[in-house]
N, C-alpha and C. Protein backbone atom coordinates (compact mmCIF):
# COMPACT_ATOMS: atom_id res chain seq x y z
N UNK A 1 72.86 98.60 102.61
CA UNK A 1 73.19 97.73 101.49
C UNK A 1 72.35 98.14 100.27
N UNK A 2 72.97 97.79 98.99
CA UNK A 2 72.23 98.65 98.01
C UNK A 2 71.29 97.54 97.25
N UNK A 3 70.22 97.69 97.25
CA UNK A 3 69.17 97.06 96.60
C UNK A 3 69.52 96.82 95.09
N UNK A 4 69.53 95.38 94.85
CA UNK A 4 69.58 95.03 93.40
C UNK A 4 68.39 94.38 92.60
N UNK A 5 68.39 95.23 91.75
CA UNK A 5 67.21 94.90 90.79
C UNK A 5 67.00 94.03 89.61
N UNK A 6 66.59 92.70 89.57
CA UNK A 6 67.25 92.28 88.18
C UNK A 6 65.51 92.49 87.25
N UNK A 7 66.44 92.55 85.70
CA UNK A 7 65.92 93.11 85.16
C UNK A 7 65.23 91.55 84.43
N UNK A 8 63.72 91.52 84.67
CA UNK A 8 63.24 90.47 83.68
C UNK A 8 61.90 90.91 82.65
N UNK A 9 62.21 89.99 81.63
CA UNK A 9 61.95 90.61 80.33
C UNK A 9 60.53 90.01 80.48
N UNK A 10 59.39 91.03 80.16
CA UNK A 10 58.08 90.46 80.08
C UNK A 10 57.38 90.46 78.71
N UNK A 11 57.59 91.00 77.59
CA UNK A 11 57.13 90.93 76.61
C UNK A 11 57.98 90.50 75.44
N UNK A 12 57.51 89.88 74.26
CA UNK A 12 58.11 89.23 73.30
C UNK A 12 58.70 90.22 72.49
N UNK A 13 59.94 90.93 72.11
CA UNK A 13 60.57 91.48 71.47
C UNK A 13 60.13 91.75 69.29
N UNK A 14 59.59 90.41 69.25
CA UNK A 14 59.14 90.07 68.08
C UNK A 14 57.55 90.75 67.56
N UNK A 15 56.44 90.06 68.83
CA UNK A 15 55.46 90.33 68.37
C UNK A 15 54.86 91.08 69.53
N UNK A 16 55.26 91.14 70.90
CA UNK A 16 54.78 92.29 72.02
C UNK A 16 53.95 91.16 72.60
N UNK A 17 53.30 89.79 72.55
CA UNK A 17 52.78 88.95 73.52
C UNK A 17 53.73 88.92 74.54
N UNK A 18 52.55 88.32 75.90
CA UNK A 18 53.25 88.38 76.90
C UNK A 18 54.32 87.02 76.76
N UNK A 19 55.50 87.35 77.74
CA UNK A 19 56.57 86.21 77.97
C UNK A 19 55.92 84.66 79.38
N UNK A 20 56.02 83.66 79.06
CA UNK A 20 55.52 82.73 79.76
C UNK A 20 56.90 82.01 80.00
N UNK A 21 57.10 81.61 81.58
CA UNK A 21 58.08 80.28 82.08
C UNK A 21 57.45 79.01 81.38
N UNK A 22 58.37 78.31 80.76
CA UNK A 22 58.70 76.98 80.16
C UNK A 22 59.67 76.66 80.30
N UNK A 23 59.45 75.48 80.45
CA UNK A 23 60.75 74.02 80.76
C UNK A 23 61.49 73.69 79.19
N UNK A 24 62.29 74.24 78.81
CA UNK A 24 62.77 73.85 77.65
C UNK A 24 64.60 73.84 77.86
N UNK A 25 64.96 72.81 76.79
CA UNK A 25 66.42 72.66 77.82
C UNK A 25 67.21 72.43 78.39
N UNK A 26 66.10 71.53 79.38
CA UNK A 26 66.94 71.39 80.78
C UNK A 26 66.86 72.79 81.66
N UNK A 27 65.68 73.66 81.27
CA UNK A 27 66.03 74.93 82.18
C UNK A 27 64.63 75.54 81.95
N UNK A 28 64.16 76.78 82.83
CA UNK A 28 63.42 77.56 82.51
C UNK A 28 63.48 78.68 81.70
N UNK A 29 62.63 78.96 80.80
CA UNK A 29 63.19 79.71 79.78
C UNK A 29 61.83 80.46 79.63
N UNK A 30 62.09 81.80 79.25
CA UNK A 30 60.74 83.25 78.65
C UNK A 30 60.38 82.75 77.10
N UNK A 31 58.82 82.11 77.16
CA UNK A 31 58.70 82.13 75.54
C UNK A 31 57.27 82.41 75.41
N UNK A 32 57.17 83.17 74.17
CA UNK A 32 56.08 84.23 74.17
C UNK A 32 54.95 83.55 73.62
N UNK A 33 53.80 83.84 74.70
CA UNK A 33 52.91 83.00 74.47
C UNK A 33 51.81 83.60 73.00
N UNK A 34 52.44 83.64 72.16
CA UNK A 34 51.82 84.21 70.84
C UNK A 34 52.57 83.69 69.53
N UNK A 35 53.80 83.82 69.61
CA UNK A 35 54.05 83.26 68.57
C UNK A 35 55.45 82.22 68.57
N UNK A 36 55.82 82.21 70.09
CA UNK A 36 56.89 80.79 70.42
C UNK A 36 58.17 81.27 70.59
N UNK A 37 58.52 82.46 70.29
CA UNK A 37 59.74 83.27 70.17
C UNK A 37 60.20 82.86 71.83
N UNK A 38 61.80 82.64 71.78
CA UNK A 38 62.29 81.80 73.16
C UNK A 38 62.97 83.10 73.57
N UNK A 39 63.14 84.07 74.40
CA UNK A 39 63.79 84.85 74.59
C UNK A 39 65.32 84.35 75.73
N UNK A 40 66.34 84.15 75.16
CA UNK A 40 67.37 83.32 75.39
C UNK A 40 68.13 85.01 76.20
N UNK A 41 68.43 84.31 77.44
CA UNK A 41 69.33 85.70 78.38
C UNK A 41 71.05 85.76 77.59
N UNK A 42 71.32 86.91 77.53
CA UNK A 42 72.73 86.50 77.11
C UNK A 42 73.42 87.51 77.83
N UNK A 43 75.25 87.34 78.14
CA UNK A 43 75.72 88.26 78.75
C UNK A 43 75.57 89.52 78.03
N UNK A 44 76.26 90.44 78.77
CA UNK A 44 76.54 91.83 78.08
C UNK A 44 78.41 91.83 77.49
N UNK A 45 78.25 92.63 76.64
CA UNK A 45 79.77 92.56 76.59
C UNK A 45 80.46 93.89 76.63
N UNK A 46 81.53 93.54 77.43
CA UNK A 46 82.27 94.99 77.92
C UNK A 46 83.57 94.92 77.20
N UNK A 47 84.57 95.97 77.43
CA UNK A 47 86.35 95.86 76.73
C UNK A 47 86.63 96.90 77.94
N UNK A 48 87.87 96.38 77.97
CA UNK A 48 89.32 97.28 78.91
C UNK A 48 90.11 96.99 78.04
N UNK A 49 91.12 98.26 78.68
CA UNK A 49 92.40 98.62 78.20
C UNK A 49 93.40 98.50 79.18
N UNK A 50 94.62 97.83 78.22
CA UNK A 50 95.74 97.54 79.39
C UNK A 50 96.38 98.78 78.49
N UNK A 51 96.98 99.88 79.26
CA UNK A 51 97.89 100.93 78.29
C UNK A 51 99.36 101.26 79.49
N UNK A 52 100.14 101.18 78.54
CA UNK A 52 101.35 101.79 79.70
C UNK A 52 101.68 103.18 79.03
N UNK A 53 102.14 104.34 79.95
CA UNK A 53 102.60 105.49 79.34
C UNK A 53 103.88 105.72 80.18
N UNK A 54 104.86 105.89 79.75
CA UNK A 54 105.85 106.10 80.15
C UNK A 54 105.99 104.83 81.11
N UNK A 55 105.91 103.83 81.05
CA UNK A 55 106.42 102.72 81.66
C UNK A 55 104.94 102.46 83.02
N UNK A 56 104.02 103.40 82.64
CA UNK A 56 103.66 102.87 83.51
C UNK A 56 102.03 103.48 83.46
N UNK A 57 101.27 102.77 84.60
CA UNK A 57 99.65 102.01 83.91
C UNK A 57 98.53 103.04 84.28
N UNK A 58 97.75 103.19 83.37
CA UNK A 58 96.81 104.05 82.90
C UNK A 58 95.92 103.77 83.75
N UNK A 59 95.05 104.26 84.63
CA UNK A 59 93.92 103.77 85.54
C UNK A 59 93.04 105.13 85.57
N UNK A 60 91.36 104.73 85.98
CA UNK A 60 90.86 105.79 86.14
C UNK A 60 90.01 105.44 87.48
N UNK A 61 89.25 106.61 88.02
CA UNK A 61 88.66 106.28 89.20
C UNK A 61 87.36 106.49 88.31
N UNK A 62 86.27 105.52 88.75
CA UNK A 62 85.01 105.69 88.62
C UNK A 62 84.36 106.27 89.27
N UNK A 63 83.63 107.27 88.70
CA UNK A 63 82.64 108.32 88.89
C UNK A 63 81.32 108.26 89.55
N UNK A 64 80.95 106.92 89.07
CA UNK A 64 79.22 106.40 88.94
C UNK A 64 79.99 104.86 89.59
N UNK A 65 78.39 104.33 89.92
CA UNK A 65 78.14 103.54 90.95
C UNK A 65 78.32 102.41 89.54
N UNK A 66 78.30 100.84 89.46
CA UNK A 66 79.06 100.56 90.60
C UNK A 66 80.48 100.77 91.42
N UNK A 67 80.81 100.79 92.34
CA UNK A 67 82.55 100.99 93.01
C UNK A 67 82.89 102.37 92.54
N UNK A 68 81.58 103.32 92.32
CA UNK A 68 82.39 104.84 92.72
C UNK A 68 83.00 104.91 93.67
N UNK A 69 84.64 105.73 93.00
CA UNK A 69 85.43 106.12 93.75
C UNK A 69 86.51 105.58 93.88
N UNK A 70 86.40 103.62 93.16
CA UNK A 70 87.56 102.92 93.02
C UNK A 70 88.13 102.74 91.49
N UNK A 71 89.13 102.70 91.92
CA UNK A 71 90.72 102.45 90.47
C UNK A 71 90.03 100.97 89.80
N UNK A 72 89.84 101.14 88.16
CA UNK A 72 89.88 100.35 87.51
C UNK A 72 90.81 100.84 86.26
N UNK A 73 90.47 99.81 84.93
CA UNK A 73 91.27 100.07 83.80
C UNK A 73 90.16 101.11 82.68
N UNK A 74 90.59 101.55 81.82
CA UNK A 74 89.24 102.35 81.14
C UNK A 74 89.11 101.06 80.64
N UNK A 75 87.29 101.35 80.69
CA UNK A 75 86.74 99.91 80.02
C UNK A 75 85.56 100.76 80.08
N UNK A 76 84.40 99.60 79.53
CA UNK A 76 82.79 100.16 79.45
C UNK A 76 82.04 99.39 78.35
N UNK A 77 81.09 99.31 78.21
CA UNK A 77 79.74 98.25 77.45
C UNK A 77 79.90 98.50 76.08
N UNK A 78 79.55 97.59 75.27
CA UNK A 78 80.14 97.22 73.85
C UNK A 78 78.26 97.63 73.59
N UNK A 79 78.05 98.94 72.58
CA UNK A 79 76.85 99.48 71.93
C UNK A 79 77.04 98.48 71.02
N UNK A 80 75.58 98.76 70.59
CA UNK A 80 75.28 97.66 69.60
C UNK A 80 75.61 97.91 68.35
N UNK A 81 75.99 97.13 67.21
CA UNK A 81 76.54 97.63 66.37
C UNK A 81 78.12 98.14 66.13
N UNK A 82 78.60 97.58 67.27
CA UNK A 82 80.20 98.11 67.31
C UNK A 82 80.83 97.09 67.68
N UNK A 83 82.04 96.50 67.19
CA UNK A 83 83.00 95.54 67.85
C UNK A 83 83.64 95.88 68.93
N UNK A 84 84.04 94.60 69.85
CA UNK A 84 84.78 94.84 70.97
C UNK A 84 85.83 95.84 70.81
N UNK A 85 86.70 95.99 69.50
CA UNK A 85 87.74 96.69 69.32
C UNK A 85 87.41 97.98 69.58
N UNK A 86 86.43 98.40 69.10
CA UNK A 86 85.99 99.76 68.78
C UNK A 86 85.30 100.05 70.13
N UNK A 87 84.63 99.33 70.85
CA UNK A 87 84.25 99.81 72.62
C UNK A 87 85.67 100.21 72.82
N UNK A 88 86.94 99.41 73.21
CA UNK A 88 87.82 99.67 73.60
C UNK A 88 88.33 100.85 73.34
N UNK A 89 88.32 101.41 72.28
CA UNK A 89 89.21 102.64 71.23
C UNK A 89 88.25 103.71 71.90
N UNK A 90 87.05 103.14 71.95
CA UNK A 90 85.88 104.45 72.44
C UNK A 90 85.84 105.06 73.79
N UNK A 91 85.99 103.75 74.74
CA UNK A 91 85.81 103.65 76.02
C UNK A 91 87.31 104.31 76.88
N UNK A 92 88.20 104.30 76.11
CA UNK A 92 89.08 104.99 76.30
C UNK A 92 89.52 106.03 75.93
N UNK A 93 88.63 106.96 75.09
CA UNK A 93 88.87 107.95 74.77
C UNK A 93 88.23 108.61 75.52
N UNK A 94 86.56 108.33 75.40
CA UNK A 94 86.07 108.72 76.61
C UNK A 94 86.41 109.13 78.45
N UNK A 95 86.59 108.10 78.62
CA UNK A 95 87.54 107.74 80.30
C UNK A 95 88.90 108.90 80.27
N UNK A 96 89.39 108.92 79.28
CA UNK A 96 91.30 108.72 79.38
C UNK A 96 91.37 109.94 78.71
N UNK A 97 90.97 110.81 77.32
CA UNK A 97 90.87 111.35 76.40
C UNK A 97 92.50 110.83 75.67
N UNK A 98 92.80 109.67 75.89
CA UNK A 98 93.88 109.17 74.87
C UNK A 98 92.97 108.12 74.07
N UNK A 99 93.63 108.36 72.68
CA UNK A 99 93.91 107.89 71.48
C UNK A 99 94.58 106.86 71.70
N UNK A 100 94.02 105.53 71.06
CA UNK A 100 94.77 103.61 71.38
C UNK A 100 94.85 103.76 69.94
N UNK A 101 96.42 102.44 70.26
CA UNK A 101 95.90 101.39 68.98
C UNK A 101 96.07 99.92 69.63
N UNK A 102 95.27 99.19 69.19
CA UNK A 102 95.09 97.74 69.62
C UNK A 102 96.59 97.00 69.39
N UNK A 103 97.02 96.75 70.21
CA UNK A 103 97.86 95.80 70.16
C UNK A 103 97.96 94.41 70.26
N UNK A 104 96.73 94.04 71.19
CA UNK A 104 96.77 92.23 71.03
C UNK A 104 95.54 92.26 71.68
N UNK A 105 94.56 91.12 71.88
CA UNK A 105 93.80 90.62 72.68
C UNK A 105 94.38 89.95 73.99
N UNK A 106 94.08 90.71 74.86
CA UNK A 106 95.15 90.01 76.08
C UNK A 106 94.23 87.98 76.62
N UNK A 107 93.32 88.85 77.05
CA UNK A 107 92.11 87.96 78.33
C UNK A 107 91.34 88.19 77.56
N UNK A 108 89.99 86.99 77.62
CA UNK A 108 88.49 87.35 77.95
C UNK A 108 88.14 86.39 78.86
N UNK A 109 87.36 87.48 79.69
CA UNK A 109 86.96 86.68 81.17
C UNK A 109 85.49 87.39 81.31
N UNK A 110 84.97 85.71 81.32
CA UNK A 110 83.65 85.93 81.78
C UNK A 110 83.21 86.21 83.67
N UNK A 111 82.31 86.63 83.84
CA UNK A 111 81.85 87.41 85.15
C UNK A 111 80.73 87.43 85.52
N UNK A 112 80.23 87.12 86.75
CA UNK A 112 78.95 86.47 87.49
C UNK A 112 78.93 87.69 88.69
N UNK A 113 79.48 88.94 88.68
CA UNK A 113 79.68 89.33 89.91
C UNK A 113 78.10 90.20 89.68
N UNK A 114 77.47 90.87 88.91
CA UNK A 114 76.34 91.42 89.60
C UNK A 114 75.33 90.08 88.73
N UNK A 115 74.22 90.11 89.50
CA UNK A 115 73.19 89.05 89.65
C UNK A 115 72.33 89.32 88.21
N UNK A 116 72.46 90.73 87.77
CA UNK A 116 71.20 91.44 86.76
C UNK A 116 71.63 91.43 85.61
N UNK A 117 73.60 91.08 85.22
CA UNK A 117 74.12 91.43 84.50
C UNK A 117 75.75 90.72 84.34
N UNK A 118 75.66 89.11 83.61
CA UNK A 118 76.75 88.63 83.55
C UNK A 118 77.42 89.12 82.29
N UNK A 119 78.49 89.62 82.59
CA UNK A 119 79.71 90.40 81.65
C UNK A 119 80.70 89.08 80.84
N UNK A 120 80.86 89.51 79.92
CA UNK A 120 82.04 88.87 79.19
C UNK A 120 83.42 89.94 78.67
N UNK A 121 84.49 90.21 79.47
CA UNK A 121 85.00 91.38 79.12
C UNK A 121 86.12 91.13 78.65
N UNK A 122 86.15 92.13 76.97
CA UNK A 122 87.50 92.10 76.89
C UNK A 122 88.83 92.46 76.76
N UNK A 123 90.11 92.09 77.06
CA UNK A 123 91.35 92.74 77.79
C UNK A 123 92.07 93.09 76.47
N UNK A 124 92.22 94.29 76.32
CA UNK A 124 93.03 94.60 75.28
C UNK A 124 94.42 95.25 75.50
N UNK A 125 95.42 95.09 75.28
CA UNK A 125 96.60 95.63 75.26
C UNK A 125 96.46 96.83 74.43
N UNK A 126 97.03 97.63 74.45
CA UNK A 126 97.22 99.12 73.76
C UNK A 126 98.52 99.83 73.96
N UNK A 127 98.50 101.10 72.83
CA UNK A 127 99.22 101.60 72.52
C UNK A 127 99.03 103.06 72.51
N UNK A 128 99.32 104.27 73.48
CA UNK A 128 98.88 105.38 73.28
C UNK A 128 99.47 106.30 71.97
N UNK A 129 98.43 106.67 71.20
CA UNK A 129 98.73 107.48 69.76
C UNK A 129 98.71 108.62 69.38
N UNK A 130 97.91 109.35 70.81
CA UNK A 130 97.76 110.87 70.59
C UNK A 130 96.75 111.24 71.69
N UNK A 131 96.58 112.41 71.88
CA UNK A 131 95.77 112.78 72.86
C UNK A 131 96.50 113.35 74.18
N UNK A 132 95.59 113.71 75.03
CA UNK A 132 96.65 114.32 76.23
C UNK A 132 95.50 113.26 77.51
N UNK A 133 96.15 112.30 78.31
CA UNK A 133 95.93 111.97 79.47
C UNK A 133 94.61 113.08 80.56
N UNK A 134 93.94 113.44 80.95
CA UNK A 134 92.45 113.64 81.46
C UNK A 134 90.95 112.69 81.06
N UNK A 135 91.06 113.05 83.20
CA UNK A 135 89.64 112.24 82.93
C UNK A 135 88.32 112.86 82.60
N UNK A 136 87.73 112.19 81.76
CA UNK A 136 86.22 112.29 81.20
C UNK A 136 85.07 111.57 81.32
N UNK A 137 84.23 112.01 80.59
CA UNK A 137 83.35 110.97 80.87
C UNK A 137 82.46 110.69 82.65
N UNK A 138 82.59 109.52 82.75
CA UNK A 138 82.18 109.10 83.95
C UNK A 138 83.38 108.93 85.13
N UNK A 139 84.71 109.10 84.15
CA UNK A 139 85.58 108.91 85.64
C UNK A 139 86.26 110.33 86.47
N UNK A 140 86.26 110.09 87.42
CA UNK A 140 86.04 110.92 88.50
C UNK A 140 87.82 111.67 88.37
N UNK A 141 88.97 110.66 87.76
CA UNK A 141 89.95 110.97 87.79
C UNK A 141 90.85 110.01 86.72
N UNK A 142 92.06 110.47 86.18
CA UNK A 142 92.37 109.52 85.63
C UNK A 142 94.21 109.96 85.59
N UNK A 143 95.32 108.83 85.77
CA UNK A 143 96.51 108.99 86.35
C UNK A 143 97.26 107.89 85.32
N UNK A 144 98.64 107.83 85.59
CA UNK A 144 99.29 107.00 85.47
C UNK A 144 99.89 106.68 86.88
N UNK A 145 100.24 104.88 87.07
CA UNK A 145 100.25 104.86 88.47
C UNK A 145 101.95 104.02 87.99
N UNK A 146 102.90 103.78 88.61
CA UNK A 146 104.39 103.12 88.55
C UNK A 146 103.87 101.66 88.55
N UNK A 147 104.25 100.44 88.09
CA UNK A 147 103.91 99.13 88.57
C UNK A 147 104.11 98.95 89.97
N UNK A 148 105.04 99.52 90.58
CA UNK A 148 105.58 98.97 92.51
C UNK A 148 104.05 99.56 92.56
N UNK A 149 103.59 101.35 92.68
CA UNK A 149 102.51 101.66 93.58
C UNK A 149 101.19 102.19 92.71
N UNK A 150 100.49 100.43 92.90
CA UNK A 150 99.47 100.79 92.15
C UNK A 150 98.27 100.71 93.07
N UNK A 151 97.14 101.80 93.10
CA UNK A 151 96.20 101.53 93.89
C UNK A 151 95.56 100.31 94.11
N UNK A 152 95.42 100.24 95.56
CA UNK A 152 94.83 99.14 96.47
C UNK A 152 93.06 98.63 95.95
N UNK A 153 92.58 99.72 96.31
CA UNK A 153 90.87 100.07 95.98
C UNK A 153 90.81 99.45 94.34
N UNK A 154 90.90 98.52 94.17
CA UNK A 154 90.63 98.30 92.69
C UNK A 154 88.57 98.11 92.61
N UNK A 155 88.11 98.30 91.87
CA UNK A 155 86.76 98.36 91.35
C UNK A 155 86.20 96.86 91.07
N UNK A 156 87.14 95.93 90.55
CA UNK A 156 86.86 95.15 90.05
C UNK A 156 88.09 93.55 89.79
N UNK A 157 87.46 92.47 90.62
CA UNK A 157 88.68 91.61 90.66
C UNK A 157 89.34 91.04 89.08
N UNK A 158 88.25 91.07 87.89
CA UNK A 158 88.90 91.04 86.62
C UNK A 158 89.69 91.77 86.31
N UNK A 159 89.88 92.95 86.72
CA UNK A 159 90.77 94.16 86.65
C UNK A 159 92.06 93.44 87.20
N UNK A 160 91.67 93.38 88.47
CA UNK A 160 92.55 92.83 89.28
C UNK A 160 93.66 91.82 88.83
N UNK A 161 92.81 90.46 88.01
CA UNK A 161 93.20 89.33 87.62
C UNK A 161 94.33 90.17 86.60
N UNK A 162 94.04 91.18 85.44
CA UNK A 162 94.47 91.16 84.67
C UNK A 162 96.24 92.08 84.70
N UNK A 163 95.97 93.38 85.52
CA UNK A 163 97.07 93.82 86.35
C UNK A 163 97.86 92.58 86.95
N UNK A 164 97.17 91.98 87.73
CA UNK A 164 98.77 90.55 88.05
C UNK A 164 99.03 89.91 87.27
N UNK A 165 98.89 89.56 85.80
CA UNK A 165 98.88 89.08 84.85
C UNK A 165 100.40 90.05 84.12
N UNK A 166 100.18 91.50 84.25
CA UNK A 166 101.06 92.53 84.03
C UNK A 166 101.79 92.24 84.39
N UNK A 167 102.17 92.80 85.94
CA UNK A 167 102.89 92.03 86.92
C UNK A 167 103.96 91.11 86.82
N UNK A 168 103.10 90.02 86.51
CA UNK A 168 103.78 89.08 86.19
C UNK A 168 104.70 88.42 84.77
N UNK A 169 103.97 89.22 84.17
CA UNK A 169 105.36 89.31 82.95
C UNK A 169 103.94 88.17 81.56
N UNK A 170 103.00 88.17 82.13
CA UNK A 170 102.37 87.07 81.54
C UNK A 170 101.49 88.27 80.26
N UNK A 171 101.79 89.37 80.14
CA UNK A 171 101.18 90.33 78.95
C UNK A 171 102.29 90.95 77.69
C-alpha cells in the first residue's frame, strides 16, 4: 500500500515565524506565532476536458502515479496566475497535443479523494481546433474511444461522474 504524506505547513508565509495550532472558528487552525497571520488550507484547483472527435471521446492514460496506467479525461492543476480556462486549453495540449476551444462550463465538482490534497475540478466541454491527436506530456497514451466502448479502468470517479453525464445526454 502506498504511503501518504500530507503536507503541513510549518512556517508563516508572511514573516517565516513558526506556525502554532489555535482554536479559532470552530476549528483548529496554523497561526503564526509572530505576527497572527492565519494560514487558512484551501483546495487545489484542477480543469478537464470533455472533447469529442469524430463522434467520439478523447481519453488519455496516465503516465505518473496517481492511477498510472488508468483512462482519464486530459485534465491537470490550475498554475498560479492562470484561469481555469487556460489550465484546460494547456492541460490539453499538453496530454492530447490538440488545440480546444471552450465551449461551456460543464461540472464543478469538488473532491476529498486524496487526504493531502482536496481538488475542486473543472469540467469543460470543448471543441477540437487544430493539432494532430498524440500523447504527451505525462500521459502514457492518448486515443479516441466510441461512446458503446469506453475503457473500464477509469483513474478517477469525477471522471467517471462526468462521462455518465455524456452518456446520458445531460452535456
Amino acid at each position: 500500500m502506498q504511503k501518504i504524506e500530507l503536507h503541513e505547513e510549518r512556517f508563516c508565509m508572511r514573516c517565516g515565524g513558526d506556525l502554532v495550532d489555535r482554536f479559532l472558528d470552530n476549528r483548529t487552525r496554523k497561526v503564526c506565532s509572530r505576527c497572527g497571520w492565519i494560514c487558512y488550507k484551501s483546495p487545489t484547483l484542477a480543469a478537464a476536458t470533455i472533447i469529442l472527435l469524430d463522434g467520439k471521446l478523447v481519453m488519455v492514460k496516465r503516465g505518473v502515479d496517481p492511477h498510472k496506467g488508468k483512462w482519464c479525461l486530459p485534465s491537470g492543476f490550475e498554475e498560479y496566475e492562470e484561469s481555469p480556462l487556460e489550465t484546460a486549453v494547456r492541460e490539453t495540449k499538453e496530454e492530447t497535443n490538440l488545440d480546444v476551444r471552450i465551449v461551456k462550463l460543464h461540472k464543478v465538482i469538488f473532491t476529498t479523494h486524496f487526504p493531502q490534497q482536496h481538488l475542486v475540478v473543472c469540467f469543460f466541454l470543448c471543441e477540437p481546433v487544430g493539432g494532430e491527436l498524440r500523447a504527451g506530456d505525462d500521459a502514457q497514451d492518448a486515443r479516441i474511444f466510441p461512446l458503446d466502448d469506453l475503457p473500464e479502468d477509469l483513474a478517477f470517479s469525477t471522471h467517471r461522474e462526468v462521462i455518465n453525464d455524456l452518456l446520458e445526454g445531460r452535456i
